[in-house]
C-alpha atoms as a PDB file:
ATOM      1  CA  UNK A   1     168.221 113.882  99.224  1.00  0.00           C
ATOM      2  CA  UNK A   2     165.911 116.152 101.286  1.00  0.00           C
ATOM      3  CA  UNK A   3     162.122 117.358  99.830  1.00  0.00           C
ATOM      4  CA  UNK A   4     161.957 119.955  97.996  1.00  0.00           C
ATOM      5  CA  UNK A   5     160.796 122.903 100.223  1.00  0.00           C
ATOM      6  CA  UNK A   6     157.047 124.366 100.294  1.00  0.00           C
ATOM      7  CA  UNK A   7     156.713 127.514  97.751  1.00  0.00           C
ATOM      8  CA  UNK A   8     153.482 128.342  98.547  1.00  0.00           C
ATOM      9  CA  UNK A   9     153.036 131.797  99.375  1.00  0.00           C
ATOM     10  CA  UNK A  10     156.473 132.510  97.238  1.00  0.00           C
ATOM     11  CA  UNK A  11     156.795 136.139  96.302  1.00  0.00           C
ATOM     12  CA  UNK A  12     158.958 136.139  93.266  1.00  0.00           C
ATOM     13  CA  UNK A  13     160.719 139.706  92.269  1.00  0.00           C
ATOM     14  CA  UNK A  14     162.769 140.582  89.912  1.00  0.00           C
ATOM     15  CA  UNK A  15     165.119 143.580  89.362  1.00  0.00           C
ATOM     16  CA  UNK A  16     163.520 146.849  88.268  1.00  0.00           C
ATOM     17  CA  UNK A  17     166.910 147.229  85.872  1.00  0.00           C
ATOM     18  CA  UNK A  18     165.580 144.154  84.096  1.00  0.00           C
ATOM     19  CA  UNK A  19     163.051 145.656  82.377  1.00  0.00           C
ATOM     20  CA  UNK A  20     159.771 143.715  80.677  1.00  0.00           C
ATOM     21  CA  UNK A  21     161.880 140.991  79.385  1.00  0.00           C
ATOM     22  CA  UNK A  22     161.582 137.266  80.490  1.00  0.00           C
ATOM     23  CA  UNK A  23     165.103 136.037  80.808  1.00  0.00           C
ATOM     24  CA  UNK A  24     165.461 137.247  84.171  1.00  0.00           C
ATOM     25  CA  UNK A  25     166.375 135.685  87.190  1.00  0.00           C
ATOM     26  CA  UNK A  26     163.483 135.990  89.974  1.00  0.00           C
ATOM     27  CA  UNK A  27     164.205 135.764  93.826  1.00  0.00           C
ATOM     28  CA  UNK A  28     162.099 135.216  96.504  1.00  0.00           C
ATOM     29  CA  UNK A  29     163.364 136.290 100.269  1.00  0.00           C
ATOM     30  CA  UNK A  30     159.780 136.200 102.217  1.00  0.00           C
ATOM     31  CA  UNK A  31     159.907 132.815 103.034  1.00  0.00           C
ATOM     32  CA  UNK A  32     161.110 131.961 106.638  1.00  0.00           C
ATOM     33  CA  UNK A  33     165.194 130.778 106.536  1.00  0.00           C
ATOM     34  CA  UNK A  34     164.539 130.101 102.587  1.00  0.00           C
ATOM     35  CA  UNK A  35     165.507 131.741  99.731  1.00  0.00           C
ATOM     36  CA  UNK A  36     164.111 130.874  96.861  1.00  0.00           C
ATOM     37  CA  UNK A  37     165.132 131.519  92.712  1.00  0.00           C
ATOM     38  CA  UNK A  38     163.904 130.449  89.515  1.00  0.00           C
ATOM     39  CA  UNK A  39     164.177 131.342  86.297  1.00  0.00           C
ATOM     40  CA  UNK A  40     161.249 134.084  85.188  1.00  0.00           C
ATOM     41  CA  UNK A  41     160.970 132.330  81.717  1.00  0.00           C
ATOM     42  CA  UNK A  42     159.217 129.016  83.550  1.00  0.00           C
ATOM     43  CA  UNK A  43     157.772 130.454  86.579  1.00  0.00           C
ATOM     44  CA  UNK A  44     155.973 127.015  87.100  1.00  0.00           C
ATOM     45  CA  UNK A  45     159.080 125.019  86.507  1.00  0.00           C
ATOM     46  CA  UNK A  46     161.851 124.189  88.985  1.00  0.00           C
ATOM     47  CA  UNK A  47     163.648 126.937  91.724  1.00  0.00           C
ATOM     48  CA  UNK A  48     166.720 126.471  93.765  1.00  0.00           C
ATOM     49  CA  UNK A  49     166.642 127.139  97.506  1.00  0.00           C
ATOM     50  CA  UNK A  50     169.444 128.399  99.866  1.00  0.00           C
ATOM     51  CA  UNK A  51     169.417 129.219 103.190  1.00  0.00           C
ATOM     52  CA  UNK A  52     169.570 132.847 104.020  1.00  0.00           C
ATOM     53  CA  UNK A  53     173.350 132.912 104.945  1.00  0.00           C
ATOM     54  CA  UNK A  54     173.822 131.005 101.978  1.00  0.00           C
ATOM     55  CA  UNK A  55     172.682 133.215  99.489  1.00  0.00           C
ATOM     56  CA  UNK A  56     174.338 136.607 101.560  1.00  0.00           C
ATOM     57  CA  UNK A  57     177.555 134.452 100.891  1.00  0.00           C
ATOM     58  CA  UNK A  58     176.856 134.250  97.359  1.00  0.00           C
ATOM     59  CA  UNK A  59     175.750 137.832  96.501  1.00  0.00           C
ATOM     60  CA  UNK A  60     178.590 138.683  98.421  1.00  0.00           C
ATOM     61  CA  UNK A  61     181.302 137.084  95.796  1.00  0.00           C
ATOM     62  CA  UNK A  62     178.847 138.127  92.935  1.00  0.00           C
ATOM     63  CA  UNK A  63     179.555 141.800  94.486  1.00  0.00           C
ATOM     64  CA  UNK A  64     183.128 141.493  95.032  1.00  0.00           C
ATOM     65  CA  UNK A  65     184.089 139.541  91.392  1.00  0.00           C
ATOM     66  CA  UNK A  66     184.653 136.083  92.470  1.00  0.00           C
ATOM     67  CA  UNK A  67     182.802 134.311  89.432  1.00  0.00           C
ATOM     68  CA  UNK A  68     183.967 136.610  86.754  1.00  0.00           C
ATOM     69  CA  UNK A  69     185.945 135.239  83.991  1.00  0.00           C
END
């Protein structure tokens, strides 16, 4: 199991569609070759990282349909 990666210096967004609501999810891309999401609800709790190919792979089957039901 490898540490969990340095946040510091995260800058969290969110999409503008999601409006004032806190059940968002919150990404942060300004991290060098990290990627970084959590869950806007517990902004002090736990975030996943991926690498930045990584998460291009994933919003790329988000965009084309692979996860829907």
């Amino acid at each position: 199991m490898s540490p969990s990666p340095d946040l510091t210096g995260a800058e969290f967004r969110k999409s503008k569609l999601s409006g004032t609501g806190n059940a968002c999810v919150e990404v942060a891309m300004n991290l060098p070759g990290l990627v970084a999401v959590r869950d806007s609800k517990d902004p002090s709790g736990p975030a996943l990282a991926f690498t930045p190919a990584q998460w291009r792979s994933f919003i790329s089957r988000v965009n084309t349909g692979t996860f829907d039901a």
